[in-house]
N, C-alpha and C. Protein backbone atom coordinates (compact mmCIF):
# COMPACT_ATOMS: atom_id res chain seq x y z
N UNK A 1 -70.21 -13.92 -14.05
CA UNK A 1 -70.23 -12.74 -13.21
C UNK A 1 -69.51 -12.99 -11.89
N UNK A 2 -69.45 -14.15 -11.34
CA UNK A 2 -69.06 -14.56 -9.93
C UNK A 2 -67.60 -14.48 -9.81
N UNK A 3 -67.56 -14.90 -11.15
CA UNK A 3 -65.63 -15.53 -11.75
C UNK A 3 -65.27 -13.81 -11.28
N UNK A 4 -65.80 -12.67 -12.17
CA UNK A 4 -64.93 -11.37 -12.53
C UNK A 4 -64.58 -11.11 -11.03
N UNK A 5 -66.06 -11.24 -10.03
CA UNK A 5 -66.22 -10.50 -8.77
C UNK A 5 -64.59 -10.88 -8.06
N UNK A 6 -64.78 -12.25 -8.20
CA UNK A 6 -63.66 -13.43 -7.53
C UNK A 6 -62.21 -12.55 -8.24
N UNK A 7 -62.17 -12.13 -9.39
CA UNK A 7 -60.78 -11.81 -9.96
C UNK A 7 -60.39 -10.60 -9.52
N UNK A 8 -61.43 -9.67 -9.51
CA UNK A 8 -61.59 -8.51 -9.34
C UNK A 8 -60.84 -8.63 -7.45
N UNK A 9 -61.26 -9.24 -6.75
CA UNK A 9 -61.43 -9.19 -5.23
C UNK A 9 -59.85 -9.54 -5.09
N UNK A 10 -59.46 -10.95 -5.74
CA UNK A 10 -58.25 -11.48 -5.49
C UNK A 10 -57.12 -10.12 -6.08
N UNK A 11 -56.90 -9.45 -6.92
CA UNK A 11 -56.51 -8.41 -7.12
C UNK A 11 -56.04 -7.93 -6.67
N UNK A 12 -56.98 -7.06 -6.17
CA UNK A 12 -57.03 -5.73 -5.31
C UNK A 12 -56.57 -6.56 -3.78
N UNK A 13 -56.84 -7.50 -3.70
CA UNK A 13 -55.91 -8.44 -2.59
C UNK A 13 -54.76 -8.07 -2.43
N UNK A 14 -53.73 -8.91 -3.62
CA UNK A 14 -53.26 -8.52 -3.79
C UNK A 14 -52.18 -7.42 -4.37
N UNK A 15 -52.57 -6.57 -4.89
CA UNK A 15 -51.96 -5.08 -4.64
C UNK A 15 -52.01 -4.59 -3.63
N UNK A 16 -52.79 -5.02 -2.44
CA UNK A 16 -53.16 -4.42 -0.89
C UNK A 16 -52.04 -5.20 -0.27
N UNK A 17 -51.23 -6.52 -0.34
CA UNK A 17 -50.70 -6.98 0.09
C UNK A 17 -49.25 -7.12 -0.40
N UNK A 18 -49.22 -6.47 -1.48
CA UNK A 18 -48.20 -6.12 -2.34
C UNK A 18 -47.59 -4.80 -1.77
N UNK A 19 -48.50 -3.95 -1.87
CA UNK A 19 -48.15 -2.53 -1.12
C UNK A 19 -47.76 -2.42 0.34
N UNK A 20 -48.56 -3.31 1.25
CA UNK A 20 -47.80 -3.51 2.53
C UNK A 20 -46.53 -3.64 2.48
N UNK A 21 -46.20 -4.63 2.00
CA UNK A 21 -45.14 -5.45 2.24
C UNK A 21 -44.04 -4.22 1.47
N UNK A 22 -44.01 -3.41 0.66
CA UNK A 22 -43.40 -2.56 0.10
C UNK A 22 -43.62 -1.15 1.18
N UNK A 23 -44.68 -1.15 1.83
CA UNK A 23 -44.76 0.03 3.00
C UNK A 23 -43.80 -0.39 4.26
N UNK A 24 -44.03 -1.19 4.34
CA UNK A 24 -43.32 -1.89 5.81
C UNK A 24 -42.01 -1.75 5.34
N UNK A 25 -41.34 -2.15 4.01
CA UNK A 25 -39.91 -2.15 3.69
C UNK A 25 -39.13 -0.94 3.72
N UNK A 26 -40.17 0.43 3.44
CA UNK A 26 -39.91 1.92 3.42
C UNK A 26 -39.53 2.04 4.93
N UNK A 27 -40.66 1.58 5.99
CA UNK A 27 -40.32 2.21 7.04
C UNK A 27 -39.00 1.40 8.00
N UNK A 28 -38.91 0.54 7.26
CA UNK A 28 -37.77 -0.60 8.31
C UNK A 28 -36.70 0.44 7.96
N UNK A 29 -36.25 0.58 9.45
CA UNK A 29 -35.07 1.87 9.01
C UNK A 29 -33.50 0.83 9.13
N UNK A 30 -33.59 -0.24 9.15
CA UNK A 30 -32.51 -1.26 8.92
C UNK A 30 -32.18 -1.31 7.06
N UNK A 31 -33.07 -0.78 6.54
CA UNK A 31 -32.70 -0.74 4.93
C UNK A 31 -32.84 0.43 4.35
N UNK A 32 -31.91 0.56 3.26
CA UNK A 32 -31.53 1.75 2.23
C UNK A 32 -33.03 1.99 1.77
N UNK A 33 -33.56 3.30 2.44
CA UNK A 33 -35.00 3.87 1.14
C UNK A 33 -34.34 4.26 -0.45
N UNK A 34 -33.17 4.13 -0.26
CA UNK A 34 -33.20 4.48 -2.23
C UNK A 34 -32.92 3.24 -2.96
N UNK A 35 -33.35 1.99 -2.01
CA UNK A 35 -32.96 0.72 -2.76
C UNK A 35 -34.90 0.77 -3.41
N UNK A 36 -34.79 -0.39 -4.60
CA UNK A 36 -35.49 -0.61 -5.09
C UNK A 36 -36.10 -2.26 -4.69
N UNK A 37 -36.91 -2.11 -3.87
CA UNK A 37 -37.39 -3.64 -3.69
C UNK A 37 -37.93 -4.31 -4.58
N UNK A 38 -38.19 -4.82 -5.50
CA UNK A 38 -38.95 -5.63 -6.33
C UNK A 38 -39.14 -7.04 -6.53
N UNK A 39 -40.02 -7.49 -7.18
CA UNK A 39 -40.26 -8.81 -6.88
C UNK A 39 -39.04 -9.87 -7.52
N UNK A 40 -38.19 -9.66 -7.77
CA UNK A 40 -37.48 -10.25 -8.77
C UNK A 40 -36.43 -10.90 -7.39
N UNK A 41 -35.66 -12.03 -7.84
CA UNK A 41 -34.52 -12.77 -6.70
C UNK A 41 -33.48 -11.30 -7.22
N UNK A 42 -32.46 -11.16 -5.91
CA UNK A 42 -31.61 -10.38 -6.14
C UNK A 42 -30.81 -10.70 -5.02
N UNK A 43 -29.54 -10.19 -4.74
CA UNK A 43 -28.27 -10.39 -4.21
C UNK A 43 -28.73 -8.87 -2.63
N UNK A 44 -28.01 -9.60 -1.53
CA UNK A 44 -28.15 -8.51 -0.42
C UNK A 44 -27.66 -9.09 0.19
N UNK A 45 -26.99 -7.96 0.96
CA UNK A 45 -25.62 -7.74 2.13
C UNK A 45 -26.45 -7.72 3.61
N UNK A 46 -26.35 -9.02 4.31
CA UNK A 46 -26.98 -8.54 5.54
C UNK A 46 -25.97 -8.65 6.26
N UNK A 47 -25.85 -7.42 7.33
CA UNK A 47 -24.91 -7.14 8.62
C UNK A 47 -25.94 -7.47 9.39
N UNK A 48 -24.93 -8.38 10.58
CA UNK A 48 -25.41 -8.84 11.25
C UNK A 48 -25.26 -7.97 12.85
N UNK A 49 -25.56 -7.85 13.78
CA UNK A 49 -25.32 -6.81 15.09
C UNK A 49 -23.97 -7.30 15.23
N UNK A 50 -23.96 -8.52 15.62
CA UNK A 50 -22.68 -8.46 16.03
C UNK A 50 -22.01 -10.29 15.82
N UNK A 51 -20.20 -10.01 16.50
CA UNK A 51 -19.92 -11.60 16.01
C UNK A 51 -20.76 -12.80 16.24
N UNK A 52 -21.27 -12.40 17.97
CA UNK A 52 -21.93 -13.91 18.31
C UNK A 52 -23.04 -14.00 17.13
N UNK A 53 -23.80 -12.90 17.03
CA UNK A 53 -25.31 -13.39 16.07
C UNK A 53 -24.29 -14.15 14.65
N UNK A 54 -23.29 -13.21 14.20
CA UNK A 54 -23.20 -13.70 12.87
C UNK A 54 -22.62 -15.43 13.04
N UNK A 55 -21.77 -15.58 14.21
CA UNK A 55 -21.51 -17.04 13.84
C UNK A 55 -22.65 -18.02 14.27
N UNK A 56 -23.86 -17.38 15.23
CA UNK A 56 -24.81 -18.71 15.47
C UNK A 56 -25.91 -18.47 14.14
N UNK A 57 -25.65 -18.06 13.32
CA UNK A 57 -26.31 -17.43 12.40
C UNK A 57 -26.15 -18.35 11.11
N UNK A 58 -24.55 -19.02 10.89
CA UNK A 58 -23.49 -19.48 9.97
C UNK A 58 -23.50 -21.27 10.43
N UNK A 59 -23.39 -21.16 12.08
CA UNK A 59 -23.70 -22.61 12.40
C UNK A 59 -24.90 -23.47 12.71
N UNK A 60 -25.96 -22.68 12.44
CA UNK A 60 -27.39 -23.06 12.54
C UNK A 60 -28.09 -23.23 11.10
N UNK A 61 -27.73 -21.54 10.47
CA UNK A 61 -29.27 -21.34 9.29
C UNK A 61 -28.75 -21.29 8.56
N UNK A 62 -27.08 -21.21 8.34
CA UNK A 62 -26.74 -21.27 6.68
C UNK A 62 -27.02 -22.17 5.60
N UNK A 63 -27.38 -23.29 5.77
CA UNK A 63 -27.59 -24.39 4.70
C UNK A 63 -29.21 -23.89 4.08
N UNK A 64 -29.76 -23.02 5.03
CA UNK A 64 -31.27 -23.25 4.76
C UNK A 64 -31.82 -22.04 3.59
N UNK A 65 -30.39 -21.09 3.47
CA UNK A 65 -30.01 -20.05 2.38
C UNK A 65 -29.87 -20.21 1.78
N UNK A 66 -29.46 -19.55 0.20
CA UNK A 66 -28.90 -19.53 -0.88
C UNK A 66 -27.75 -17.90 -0.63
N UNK A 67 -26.39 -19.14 -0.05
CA UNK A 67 -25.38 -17.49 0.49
C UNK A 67 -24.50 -17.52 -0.71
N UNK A 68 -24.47 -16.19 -0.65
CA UNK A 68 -23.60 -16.47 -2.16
C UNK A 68 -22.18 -15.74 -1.48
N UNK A 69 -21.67 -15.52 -0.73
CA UNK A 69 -20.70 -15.06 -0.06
C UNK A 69 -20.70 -14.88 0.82
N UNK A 70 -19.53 -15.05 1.82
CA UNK A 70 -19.41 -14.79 3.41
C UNK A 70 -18.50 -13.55 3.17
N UNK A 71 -19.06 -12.77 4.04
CA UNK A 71 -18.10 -11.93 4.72
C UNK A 71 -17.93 -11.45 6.01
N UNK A 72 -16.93 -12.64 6.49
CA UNK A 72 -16.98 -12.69 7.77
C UNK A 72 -15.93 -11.45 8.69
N UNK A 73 -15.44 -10.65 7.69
CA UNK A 73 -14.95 -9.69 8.20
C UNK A 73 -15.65 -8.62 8.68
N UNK A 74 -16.69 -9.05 8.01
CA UNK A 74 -17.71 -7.19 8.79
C UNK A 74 -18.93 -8.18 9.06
N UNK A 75 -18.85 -9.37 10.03
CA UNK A 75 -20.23 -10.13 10.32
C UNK A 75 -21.21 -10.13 9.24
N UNK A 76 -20.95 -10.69 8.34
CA UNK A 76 -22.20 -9.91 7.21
C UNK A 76 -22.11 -10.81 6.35
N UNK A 77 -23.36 -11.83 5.55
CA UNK A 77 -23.38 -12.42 4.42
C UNK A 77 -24.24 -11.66 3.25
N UNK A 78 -23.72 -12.44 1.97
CA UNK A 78 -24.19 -12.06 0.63
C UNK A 78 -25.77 -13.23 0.45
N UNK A 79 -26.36 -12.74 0.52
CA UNK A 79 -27.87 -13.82 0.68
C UNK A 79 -28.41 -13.37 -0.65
N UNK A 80 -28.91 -14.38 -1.68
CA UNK A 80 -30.19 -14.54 -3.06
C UNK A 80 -31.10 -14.51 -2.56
N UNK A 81 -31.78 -13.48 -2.42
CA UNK A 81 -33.15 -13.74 -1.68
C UNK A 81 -34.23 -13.26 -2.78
N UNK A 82 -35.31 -14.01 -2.89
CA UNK A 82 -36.22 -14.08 -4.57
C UNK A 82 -37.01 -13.39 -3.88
N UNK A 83 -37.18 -12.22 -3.20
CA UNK A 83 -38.51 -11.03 -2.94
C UNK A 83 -38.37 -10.79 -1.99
N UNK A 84 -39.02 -8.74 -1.82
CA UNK A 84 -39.35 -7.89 -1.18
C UNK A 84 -39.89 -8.76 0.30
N UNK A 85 -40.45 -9.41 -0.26
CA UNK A 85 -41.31 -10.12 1.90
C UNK A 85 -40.15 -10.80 2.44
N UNK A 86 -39.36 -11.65 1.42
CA UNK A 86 -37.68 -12.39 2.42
C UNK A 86 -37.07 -11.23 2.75
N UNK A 87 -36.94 -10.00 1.98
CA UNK A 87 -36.41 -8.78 2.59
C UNK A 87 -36.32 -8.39 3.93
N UNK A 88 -38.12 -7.97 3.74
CA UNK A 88 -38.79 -7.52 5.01
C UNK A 88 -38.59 -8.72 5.84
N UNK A 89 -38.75 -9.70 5.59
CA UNK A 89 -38.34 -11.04 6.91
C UNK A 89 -36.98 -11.11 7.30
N UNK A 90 -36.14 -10.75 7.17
CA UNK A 90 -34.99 -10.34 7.25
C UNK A 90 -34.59 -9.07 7.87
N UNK A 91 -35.20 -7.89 7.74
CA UNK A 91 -34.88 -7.13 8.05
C UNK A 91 -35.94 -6.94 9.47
N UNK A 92 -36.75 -7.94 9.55
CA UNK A 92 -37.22 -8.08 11.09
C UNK A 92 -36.51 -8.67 11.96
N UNK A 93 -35.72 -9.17 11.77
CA UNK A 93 -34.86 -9.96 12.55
C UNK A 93 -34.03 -9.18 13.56
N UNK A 94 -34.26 -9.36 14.80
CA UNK A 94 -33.46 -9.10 16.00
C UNK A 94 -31.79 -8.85 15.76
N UNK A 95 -31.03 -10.24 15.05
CA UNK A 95 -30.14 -10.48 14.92
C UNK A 95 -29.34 -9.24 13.67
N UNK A 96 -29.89 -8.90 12.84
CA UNK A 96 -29.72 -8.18 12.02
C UNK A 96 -29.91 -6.55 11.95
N UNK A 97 -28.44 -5.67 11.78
CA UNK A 97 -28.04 -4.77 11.89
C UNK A 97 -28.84 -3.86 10.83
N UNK A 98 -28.65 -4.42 9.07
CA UNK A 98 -28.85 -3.68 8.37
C UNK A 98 -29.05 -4.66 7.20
N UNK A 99 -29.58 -4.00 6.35
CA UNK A 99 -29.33 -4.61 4.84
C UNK A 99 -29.67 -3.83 3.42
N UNK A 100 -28.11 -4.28 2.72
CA UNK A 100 -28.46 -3.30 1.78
C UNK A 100 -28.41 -4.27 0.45
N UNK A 101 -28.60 -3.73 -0.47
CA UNK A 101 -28.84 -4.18 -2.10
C UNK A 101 -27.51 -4.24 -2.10
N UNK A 102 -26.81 -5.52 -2.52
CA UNK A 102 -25.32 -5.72 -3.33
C UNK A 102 -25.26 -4.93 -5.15
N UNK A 103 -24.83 -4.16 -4.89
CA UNK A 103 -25.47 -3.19 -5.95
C UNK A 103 -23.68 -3.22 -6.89
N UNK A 104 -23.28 -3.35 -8.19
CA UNK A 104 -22.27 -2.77 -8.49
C UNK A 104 -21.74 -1.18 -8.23
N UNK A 105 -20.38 -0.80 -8.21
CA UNK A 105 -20.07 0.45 -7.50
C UNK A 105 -18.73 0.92 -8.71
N UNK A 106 -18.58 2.02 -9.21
CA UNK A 106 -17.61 2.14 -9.82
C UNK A 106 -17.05 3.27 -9.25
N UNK A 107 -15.50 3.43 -8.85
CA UNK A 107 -14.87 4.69 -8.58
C UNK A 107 -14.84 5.57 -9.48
N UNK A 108 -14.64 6.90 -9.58
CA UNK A 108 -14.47 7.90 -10.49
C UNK A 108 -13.44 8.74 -10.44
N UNK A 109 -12.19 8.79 -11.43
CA UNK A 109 -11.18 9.41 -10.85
C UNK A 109 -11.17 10.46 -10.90
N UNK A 110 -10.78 11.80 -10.26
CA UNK A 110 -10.91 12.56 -11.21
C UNK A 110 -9.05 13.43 -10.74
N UNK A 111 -9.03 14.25 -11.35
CA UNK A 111 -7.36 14.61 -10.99
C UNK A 111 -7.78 16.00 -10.43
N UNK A 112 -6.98 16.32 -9.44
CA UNK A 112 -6.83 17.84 -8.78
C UNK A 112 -5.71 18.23 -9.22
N UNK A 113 -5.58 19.57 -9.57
CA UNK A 113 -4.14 20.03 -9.94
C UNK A 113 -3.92 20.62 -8.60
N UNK A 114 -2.39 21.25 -8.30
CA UNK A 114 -1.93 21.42 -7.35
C UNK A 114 -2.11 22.58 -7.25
N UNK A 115 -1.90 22.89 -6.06
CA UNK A 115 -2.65 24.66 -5.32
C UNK A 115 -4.24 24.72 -5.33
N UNK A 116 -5.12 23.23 -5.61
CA UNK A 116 -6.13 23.56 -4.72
C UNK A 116 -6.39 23.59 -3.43
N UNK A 117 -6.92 24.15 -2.53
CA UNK A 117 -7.34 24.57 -0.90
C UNK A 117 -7.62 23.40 -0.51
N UNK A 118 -9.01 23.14 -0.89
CA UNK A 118 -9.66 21.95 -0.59
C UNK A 118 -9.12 20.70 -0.25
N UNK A 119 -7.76 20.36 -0.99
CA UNK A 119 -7.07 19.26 -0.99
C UNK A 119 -5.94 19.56 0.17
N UNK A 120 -6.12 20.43 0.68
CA UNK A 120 -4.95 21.56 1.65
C UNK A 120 -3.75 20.95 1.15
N UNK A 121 -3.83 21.27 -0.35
CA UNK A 121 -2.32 21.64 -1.19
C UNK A 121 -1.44 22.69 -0.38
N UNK A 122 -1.99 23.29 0.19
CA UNK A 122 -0.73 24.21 0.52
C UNK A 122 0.29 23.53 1.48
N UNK A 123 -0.74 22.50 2.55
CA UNK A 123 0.37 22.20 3.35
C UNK A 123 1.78 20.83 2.75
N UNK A 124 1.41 21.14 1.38
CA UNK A 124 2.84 20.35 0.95
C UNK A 124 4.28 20.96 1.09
N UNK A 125 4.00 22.76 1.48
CA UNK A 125 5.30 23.39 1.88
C UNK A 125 5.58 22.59 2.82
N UNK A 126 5.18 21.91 4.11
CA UNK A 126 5.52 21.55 5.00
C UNK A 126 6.62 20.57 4.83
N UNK A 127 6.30 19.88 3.82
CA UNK A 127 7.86 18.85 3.58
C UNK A 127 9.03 19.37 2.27
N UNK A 128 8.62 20.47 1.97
CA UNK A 128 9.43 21.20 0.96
C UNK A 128 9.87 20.33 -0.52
N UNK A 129 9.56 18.98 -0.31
CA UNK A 129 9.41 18.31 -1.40
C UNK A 129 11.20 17.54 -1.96
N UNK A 130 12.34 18.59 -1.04
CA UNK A 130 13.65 17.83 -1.40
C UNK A 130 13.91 16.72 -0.06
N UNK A 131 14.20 15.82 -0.77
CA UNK A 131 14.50 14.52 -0.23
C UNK A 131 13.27 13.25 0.31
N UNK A 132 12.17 13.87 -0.05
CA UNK A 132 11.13 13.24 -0.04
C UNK A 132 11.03 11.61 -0.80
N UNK A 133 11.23 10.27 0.35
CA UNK A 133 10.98 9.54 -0.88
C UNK A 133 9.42 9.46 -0.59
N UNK A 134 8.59 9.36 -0.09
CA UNK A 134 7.23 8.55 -0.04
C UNK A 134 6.18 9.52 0.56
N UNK A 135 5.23 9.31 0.53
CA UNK A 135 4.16 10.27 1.63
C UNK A 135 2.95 9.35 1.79
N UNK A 136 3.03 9.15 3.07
CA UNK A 136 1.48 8.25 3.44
C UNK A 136 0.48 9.01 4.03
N UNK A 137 -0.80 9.00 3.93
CA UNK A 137 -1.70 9.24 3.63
C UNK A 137 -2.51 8.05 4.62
N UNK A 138 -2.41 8.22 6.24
CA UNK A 138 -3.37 6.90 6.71
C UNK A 138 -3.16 7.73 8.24
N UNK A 139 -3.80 6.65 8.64
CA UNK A 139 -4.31 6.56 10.37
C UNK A 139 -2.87 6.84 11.19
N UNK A 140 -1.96 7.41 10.83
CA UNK A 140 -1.16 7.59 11.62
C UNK A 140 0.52 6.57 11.74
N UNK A 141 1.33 7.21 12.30
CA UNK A 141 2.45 6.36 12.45
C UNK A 141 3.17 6.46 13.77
N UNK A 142 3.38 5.31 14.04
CA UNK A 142 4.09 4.85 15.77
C UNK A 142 5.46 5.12 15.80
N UNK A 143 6.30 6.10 16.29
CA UNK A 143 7.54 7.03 16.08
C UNK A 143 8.42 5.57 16.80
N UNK A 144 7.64 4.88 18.06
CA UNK A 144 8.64 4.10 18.64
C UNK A 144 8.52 3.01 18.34
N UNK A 145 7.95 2.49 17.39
CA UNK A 145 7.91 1.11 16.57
C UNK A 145 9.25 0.48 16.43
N UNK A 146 10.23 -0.08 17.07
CA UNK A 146 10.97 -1.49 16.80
C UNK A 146 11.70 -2.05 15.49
N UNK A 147 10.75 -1.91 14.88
CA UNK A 147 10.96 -1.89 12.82
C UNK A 147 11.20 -1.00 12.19
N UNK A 148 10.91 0.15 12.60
CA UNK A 148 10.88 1.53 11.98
C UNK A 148 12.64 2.25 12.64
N UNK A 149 13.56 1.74 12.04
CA UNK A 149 14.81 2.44 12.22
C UNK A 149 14.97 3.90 12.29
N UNK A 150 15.65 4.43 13.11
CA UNK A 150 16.29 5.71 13.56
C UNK A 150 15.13 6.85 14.31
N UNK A 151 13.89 6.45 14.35
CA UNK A 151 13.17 6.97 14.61
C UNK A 151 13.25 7.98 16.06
N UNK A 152 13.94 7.41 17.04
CA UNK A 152 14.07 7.71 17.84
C UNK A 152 15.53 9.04 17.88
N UNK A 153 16.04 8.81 16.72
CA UNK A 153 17.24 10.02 16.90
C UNK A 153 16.59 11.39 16.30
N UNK A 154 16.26 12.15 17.40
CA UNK A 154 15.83 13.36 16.56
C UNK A 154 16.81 14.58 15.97
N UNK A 155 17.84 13.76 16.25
CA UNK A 155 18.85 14.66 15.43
C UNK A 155 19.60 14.23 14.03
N UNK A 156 18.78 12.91 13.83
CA UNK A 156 18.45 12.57 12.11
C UNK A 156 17.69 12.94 11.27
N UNK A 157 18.25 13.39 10.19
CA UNK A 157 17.93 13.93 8.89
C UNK A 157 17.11 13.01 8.30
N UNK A 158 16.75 12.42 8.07
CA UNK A 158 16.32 11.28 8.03
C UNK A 158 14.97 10.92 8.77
N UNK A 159 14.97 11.62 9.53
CA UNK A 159 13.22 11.29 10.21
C UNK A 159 12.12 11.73 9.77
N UNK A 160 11.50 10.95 10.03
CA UNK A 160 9.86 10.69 9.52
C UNK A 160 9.18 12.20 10.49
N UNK A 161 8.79 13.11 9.24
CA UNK A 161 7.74 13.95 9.98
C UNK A 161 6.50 13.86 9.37
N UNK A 162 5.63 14.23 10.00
CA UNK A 162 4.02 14.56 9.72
C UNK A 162 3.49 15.29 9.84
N UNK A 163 1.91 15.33 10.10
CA UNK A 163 1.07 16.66 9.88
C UNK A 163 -0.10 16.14 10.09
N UNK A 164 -0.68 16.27 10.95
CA UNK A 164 -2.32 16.23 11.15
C UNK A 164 -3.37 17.56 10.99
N UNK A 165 -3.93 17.56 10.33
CA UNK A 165 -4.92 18.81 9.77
C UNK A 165 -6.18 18.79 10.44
N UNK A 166 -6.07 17.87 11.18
CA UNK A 166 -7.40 17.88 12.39
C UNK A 166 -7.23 17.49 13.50
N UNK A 167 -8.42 17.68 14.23
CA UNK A 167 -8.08 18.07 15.58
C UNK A 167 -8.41 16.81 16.05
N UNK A 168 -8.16 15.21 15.57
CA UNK A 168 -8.13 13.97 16.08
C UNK A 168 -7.06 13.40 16.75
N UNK A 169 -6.10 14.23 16.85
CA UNK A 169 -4.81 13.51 17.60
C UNK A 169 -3.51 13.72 16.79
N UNK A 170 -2.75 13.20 17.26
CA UNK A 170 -1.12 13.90 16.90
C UNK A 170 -0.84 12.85 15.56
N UNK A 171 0.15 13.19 14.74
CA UNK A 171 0.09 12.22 13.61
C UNK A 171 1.09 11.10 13.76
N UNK A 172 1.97 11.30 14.87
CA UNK A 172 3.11 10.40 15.62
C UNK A 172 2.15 9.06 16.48
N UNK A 173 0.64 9.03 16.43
CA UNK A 173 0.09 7.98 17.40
C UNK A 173 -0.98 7.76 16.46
N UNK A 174 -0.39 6.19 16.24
CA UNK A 174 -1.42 5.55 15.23
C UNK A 174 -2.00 4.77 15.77
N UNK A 175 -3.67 5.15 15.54
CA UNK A 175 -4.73 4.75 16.56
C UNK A 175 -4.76 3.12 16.21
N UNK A 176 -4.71 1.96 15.15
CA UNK A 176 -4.79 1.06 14.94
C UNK A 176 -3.49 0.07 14.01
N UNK A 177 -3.11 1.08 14.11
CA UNK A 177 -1.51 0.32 13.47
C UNK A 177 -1.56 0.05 11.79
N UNK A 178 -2.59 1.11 11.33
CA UNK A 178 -2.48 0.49 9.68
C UNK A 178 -1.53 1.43 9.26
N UNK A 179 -1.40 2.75 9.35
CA UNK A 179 -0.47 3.49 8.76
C UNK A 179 1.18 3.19 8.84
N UNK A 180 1.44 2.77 9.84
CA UNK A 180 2.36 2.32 10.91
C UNK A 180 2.85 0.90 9.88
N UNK A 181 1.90 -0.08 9.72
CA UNK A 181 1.81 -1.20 8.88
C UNK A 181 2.53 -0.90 7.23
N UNK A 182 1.79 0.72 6.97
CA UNK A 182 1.98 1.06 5.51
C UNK A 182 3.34 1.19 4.90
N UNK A 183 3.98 1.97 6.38
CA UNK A 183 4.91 2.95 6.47
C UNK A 183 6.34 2.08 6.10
N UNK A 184 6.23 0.83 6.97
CA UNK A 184 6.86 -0.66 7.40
C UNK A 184 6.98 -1.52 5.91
N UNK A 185 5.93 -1.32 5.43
CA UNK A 185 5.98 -2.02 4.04
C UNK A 185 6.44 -0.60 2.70
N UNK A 186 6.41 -0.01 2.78
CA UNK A 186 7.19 1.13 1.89
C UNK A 186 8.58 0.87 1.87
N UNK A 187 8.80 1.02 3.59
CA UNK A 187 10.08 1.00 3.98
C UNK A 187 11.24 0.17 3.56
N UNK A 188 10.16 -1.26 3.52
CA UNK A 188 11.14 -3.11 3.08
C UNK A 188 11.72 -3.14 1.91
């Protein structure tokens, strides 16, 4: 009879301590509520706030992990962590931005035919389509770029025009130089 009381008690223990630790994980607003915490080891992306945390982060506690990838481009490692409470211990952390489930992701293509709105097909009149070799599609392009030949003659046939469809800025000023980058490598 003592044994059941004892089994019975440890139990309900734990499911009381099971459920915390799964309540606390709901409310940590540093993690995805549509992730699935469970007890099982699984793969997670922790962003870190920022560079300093992520490199004293890399030169202190990394050995004491199981990292299964750095990604030191967005401050952020791939951590095996075997349960919901390393979660939640993790996602208490000062140092730490966010964390999500390394989850597989598949794109889905799907095709638009032309003259839909949505895709503001229409504004392809804008380049009339003869003599068109390329069309980029990015953050913009730098008219006085160095590399980018003739740019500056606006009485060449030949020049690069654009089109911005929102109200973020002109499409001649590329806020970070990737389009600019794109444009440069089309060009070579």
């Amino acid at each position: 009879m003592y044994f059941g009381k004892v089994a019975i008690s440890t139990l309900c223990l734990l499911n009381y301590a099971s459920s915390a630790v799964a309540d606390k994980l709901l409310r940590n607003r540093k993690l995805d509520p549509s992730i699935n915490f469970g007890e099982d080891e699984d793969d997670y992306i922790v962003v870190f706030k920022d560079q300093s945390s992520h490199e004293t982060f890399t030169k202190n506690e990394i050995r004491a992990v199981n990292c299964v990838k750095h990604l030191n481009f967005m401050n952020a490692e791939v951590l095996k962590l075997p349960n919901a409470r390393a979660v939640a211990q993790w996602a208490e952390r000062d140092d730490v931005l966010i964390i999500e489930k390394d989850q597989k992701v598949t794109a889905f293509s799907e095709e638009v035919p032309d003259g839909i709105i949505m895709v503001e097909a229409l504004d392809i009149e804008y380049v009339a389509g003869s003599g068109v070799k390329a069309c980029i599609i990015d953050t913009g392009y730098a008219l006085e770029h160095p590399d980018l030949p003739n740019n500056d003659d606006y009485n060449n046939t030949n020049l690069v025009t654009g089109f911005n469809p929102y109200t973020t800025g002109q499409w001649f000023v590329d806020g970070n130089g990737h389009g600019t980058h794109v444009a440069g490598t089309m060009a070579a």
